[in-house]
N, C-alpha and C. Protein backbone atom coordinates (compact mmCIF):
# COMPACT_ATOMS: atom_id res chain seq x y z
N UNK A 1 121.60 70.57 85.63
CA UNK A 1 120.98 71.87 85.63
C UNK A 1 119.47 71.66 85.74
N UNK A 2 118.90 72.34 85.88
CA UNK A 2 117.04 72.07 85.98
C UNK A 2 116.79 72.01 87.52
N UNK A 3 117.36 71.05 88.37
CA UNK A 3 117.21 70.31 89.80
C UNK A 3 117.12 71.97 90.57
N UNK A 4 116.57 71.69 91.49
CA UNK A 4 115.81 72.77 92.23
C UNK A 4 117.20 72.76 93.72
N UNK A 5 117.75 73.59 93.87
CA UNK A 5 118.82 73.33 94.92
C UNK A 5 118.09 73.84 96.35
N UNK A 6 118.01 72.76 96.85
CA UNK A 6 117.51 73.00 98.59
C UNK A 6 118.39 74.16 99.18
N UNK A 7 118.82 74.61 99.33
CA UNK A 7 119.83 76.17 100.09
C UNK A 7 118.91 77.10 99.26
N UNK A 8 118.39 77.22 98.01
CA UNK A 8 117.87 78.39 97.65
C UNK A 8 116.39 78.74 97.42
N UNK A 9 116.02 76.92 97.86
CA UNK A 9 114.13 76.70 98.08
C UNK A 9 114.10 76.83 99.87
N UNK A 10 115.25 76.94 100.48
CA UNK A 10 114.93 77.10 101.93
C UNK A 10 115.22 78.89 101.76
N UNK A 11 115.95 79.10 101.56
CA UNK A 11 116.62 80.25 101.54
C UNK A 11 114.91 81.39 101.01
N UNK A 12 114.35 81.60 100.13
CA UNK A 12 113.29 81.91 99.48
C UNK A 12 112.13 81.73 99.98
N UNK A 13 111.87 80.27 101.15
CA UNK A 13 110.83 80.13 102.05
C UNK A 13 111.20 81.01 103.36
N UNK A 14 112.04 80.84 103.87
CA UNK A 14 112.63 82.22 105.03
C UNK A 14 112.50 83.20 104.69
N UNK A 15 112.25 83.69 103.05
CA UNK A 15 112.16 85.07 103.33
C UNK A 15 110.55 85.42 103.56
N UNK A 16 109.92 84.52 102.60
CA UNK A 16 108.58 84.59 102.28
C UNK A 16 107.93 84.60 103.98
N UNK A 17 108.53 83.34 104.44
CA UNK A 17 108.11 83.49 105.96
C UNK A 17 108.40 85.03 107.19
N UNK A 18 109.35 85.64 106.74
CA UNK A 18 110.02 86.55 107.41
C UNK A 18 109.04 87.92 106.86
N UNK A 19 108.84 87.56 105.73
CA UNK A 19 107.62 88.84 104.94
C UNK A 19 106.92 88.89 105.98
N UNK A 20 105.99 87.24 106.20
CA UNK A 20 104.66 87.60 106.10
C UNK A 20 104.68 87.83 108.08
N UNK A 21 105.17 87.35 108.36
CA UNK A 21 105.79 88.07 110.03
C UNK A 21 106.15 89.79 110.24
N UNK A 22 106.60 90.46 109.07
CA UNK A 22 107.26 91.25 109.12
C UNK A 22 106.09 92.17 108.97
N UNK A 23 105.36 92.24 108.19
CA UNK A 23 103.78 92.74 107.66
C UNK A 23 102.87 92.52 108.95
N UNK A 24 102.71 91.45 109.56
CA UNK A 24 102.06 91.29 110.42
C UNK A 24 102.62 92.14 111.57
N UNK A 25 103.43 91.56 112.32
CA UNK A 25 103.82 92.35 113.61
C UNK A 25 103.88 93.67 113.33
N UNK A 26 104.88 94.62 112.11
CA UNK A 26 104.47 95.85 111.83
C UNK A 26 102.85 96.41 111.75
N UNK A 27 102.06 95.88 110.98
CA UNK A 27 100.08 95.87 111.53
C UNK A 27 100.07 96.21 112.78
N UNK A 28 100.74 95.25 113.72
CA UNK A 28 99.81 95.10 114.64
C UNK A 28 100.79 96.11 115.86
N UNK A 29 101.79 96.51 115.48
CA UNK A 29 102.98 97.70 116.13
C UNK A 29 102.53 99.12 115.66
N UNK A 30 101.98 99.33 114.71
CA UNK A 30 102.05 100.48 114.15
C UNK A 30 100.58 101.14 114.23
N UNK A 31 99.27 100.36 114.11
CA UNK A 31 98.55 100.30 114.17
C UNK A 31 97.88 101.44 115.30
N UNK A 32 98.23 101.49 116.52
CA UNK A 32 98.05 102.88 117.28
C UNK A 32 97.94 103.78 116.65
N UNK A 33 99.36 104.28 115.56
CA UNK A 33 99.85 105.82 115.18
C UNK A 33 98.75 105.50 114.05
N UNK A 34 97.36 105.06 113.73
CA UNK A 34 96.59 105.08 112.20
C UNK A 34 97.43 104.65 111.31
N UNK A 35 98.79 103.96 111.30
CA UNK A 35 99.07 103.50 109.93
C UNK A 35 99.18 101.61 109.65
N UNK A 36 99.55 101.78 108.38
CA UNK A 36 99.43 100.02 108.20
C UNK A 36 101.29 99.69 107.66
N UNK A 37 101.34 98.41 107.82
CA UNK A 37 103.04 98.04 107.35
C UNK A 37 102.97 98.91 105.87
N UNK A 38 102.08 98.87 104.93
CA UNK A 38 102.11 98.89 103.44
C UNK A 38 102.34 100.79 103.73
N UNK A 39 101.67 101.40 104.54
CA UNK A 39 101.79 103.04 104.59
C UNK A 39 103.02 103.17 105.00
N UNK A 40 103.67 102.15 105.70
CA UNK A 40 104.96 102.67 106.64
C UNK A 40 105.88 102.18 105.57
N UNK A 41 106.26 101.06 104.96
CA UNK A 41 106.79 101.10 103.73
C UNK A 41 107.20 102.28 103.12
N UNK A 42 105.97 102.42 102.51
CA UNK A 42 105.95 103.82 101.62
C UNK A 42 106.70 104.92 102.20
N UNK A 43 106.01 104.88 103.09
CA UNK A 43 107.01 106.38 104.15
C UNK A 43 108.26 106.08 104.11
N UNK A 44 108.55 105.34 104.80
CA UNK A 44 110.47 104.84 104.48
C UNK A 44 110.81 104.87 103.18
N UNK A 45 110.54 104.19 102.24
CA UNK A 45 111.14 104.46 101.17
C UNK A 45 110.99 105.49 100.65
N UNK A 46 110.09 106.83 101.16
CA UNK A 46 110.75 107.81 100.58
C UNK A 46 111.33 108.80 101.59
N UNK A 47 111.37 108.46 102.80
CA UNK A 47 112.28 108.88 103.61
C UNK A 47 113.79 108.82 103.65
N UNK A 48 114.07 107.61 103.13
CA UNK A 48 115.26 106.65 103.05
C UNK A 48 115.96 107.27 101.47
N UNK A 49 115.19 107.00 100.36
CA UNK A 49 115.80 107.61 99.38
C UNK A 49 116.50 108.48 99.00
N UNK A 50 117.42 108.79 98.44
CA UNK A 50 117.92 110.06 98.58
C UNK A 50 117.76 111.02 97.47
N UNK A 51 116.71 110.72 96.60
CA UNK A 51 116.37 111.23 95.77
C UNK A 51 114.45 111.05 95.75
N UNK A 52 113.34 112.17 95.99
CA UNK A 52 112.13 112.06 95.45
C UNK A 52 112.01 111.16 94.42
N UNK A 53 111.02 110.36 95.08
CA UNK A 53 110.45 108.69 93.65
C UNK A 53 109.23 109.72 93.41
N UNK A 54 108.86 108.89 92.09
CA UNK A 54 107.93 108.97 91.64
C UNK A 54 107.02 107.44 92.17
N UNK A 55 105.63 107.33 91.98
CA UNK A 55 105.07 106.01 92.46
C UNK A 55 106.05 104.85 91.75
N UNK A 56 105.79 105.06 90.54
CA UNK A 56 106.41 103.78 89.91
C UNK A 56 107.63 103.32 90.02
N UNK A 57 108.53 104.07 90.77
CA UNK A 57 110.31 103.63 91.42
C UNK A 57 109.71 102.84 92.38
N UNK A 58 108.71 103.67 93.39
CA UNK A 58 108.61 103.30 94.31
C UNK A 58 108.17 101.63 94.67
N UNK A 59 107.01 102.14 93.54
CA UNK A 59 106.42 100.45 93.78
C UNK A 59 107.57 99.02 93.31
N UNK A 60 108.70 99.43 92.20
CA UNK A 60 109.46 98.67 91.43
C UNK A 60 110.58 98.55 92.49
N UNK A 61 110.64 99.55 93.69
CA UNK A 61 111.51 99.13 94.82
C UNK A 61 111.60 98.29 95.44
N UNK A 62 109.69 98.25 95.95
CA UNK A 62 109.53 97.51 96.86
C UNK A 62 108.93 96.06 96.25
N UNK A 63 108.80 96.03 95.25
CA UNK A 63 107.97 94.81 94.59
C UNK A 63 106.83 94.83 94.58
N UNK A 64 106.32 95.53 94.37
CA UNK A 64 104.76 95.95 94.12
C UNK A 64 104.34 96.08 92.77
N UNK A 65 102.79 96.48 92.97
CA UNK A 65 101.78 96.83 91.45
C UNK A 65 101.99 98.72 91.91
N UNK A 66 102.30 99.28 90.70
CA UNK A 66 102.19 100.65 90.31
C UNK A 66 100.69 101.09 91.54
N UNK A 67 99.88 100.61 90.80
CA UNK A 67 98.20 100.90 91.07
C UNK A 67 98.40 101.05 92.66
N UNK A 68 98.69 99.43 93.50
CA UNK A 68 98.88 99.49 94.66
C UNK A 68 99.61 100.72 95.38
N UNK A 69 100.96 100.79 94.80
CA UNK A 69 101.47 101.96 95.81
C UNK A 69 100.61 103.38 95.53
N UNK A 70 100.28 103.73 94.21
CA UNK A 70 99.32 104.67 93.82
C UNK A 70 98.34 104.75 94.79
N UNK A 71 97.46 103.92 95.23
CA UNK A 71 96.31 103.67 96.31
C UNK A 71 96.78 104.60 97.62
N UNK A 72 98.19 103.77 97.80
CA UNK A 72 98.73 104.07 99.07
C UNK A 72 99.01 105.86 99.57
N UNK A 73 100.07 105.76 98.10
CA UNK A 73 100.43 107.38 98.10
C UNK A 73 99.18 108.23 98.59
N UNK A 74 98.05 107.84 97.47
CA UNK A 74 97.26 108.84 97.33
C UNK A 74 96.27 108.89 98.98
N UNK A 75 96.06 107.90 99.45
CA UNK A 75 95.67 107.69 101.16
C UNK A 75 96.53 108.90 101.99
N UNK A 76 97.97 108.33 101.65
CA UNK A 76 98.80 109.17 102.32
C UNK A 76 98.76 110.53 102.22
N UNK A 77 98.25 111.17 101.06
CA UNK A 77 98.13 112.59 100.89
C UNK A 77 97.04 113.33 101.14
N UNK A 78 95.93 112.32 101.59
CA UNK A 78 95.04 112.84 101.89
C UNK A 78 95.39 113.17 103.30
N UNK A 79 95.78 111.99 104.23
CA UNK A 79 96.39 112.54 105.49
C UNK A 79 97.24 113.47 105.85
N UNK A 80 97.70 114.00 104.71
CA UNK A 80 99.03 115.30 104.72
C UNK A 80 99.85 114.56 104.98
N UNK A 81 100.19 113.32 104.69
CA UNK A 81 101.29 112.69 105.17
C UNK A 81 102.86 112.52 103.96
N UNK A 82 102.05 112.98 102.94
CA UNK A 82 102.85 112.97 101.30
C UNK A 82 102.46 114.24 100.90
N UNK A 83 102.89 114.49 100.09
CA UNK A 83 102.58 115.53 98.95
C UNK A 83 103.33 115.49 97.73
N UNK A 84 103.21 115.90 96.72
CA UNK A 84 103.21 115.81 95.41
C UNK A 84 104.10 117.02 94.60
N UNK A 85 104.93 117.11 93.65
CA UNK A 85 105.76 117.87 93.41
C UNK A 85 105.82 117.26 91.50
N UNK A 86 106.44 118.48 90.94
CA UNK A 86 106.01 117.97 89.82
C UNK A 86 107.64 117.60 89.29
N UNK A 87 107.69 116.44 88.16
CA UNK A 87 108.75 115.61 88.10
C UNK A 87 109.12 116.37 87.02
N UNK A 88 110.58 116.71 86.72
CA UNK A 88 111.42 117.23 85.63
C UNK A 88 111.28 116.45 84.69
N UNK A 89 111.54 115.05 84.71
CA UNK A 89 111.61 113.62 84.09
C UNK A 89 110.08 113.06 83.22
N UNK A 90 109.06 113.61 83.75
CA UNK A 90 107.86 113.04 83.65
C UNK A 90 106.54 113.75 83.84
N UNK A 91 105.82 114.53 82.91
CA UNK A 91 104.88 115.36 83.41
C UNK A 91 103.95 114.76 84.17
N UNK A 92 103.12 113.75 83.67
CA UNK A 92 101.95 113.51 84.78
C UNK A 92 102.82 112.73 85.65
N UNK A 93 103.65 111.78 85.72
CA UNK A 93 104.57 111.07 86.89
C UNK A 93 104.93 112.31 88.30
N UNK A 94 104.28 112.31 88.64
CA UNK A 94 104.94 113.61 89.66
C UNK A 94 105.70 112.84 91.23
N UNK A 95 106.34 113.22 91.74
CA UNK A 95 107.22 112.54 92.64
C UNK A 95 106.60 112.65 94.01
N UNK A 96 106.35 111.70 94.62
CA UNK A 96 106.28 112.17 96.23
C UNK A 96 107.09 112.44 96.88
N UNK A 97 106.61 113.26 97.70
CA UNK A 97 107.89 113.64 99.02
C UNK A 97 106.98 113.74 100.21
N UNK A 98 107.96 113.32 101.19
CA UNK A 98 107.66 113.02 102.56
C UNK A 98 107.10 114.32 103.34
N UNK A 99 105.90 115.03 103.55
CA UNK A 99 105.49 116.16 104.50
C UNK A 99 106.42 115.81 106.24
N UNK A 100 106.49 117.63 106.85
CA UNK A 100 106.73 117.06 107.97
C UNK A 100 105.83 115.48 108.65
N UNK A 101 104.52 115.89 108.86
CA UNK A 101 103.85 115.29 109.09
C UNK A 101 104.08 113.77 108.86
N UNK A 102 104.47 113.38 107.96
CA UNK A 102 104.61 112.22 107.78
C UNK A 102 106.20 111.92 108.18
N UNK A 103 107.23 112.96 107.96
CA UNK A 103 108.11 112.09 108.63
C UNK A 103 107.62 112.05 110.20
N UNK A 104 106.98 112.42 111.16
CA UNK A 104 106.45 112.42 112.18
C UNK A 104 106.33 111.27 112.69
N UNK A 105 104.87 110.64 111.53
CA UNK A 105 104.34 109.70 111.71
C UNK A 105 105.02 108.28 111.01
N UNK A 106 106.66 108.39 110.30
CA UNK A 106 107.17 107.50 110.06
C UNK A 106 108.25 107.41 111.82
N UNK A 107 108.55 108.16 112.48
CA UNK A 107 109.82 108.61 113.60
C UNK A 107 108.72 107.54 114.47
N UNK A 108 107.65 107.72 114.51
CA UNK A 108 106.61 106.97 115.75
C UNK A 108 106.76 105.46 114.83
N UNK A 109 106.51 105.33 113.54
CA UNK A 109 106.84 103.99 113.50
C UNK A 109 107.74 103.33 113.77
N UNK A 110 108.84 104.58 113.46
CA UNK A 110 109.93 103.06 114.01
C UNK A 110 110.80 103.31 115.58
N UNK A 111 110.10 104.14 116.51
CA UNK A 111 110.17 104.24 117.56
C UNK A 111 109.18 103.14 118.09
N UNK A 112 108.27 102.83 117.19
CA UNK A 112 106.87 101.48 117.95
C UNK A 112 107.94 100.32 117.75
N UNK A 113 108.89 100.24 116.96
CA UNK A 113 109.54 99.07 116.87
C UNK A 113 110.76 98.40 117.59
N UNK A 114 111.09 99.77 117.77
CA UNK A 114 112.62 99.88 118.12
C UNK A 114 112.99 98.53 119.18
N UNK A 115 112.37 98.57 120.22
CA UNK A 115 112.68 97.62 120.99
C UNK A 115 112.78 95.73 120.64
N UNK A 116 111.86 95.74 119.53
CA UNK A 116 111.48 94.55 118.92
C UNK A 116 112.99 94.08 117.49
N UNK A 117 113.37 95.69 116.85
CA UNK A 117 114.51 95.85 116.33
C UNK A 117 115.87 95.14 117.37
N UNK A 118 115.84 95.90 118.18
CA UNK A 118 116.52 95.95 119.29
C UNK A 118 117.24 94.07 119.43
N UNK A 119 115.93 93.72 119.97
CA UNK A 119 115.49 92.30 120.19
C UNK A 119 116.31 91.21 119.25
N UNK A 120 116.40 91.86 118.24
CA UNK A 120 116.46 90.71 117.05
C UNK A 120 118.00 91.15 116.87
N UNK A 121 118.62 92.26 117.06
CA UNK A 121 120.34 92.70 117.14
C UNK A 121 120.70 91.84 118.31
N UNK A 122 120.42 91.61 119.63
CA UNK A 122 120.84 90.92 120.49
C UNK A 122 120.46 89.34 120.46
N UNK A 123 119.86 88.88 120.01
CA UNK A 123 119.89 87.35 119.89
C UNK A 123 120.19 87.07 118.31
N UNK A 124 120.71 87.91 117.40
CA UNK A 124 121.00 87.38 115.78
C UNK A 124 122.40 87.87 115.88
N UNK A 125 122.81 88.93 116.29
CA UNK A 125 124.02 90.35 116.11
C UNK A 125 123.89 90.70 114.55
N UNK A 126 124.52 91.94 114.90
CA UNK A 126 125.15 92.93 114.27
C UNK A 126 125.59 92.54 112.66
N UNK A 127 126.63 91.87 112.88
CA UNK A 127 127.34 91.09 111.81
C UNK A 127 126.36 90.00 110.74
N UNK A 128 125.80 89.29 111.85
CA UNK A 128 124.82 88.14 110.93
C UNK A 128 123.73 89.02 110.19
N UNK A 129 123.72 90.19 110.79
CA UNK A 129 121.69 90.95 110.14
C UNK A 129 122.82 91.36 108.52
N UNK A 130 124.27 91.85 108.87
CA UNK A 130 124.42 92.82 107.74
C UNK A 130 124.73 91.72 106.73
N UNK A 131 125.58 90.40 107.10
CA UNK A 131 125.26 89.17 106.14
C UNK A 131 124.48 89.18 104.91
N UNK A 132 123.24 88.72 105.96
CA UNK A 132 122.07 88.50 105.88
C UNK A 132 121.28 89.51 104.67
N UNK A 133 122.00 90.48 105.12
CA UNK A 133 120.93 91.70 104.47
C UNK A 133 121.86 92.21 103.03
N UNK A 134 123.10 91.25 103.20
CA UNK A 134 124.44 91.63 101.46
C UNK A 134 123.68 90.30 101.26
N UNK A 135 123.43 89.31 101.71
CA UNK A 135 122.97 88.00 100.50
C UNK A 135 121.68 88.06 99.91
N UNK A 136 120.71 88.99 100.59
CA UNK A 136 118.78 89.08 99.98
C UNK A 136 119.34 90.43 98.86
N UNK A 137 120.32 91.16 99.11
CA UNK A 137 120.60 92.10 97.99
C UNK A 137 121.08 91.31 96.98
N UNK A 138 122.08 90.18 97.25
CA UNK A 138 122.78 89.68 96.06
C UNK A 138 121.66 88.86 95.29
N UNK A 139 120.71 88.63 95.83
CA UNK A 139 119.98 87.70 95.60
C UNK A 139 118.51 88.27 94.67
N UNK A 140 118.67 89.25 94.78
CA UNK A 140 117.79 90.43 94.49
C UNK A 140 118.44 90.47 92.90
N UNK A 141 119.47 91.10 93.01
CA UNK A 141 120.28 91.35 92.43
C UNK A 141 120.34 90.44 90.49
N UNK A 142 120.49 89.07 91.57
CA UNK A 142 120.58 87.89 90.48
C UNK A 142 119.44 87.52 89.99
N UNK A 143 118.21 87.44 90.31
CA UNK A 143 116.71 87.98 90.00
C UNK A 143 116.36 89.14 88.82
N UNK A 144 116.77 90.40 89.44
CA UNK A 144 116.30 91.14 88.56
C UNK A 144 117.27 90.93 87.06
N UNK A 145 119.08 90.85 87.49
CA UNK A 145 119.47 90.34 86.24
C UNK A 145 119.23 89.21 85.02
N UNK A 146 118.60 88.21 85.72
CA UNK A 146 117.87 87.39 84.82
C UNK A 146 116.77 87.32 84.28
N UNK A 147 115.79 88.21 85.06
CA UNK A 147 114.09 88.46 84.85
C UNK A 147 114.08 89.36 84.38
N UNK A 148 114.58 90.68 84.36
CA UNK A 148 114.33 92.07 84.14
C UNK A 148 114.71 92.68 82.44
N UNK A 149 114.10 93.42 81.74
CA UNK A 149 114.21 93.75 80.69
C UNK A 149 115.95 94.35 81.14
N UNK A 150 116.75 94.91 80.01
CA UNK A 150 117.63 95.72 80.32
C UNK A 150 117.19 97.22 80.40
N UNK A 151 115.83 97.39 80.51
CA UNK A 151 115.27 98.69 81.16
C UNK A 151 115.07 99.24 82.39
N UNK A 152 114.83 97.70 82.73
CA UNK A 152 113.94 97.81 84.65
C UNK A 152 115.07 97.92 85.38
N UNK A 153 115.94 98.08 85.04
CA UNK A 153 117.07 98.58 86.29
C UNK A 153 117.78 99.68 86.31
């Protein structure tokens, strides 16, 4: 026990590598429509949700600092791209939700991608992405169960 198992120090460098690719090319794809990977994030995850987050889901979604997505949100609302609603759960916590506007400007993000999406279904397939994408959950998963208070989940 202790020994560091190579499948899960390679496994953990692919993702880290796949981040910092993933951040980048989104920058530099998205970048036309005024937004950044970290705004388009945000937008998806509360596009995607099926329930209004408050910042702090949000940021604990994506692996972030509170403060950080806070920054973000609050950018975003200045653009009309968010807006603010007040939380049943939490008085000052108030929830964002996605303005037209911003789902707009999330539809152009991932229309800037699509083809590059596209790209990576035809030389990986179908089958290997959804793999791929049940083992970074399981993996997620086994992380937060060992690290995480029995609160944070």
């Amino acid at each position: 026990m202790g020994d560091l198992d190579p499948d899960v120090r390679e496994l953990a460098l692919a993702i880290f590598e796949a981040n910092g690719r993933l951040v980048s090319a989104g920058n530099d794809l998205v970048a036309h429509l005024g937004l950044t990977s970290a705004w388009w994030q945000v937008l998806a995850a509360l596009r995607y949700s099926p329930v209004p987050l408050a910042v702090a889901s949000i940021a604990r979604n994506m692996g972030l600092t509170r403060q950080a997505v806070q920054r973000i949100v609050d950018l975003l609302a200045e653009r009309g791209l968010v807006a603010f609603r007040p939380n049943p759960h939490h008085r000052r916590a108030k929830l964002a939700i996605l303005t037209p506007a911003g789902a707009d400007a999330l539809l152009g993000a991932e229309r800037a991608v699509a083809s590059l999406d596209q790209a990576i279904v035809d030389e990986i397939g179908a089958a290997r992405i959804r793999e791929a994408t049940a083992t970074i959950q399981a993996m997620v998963r086994v992380i937060s169960d060992r690290l995480d208070g029995p609160d944070d989940h």
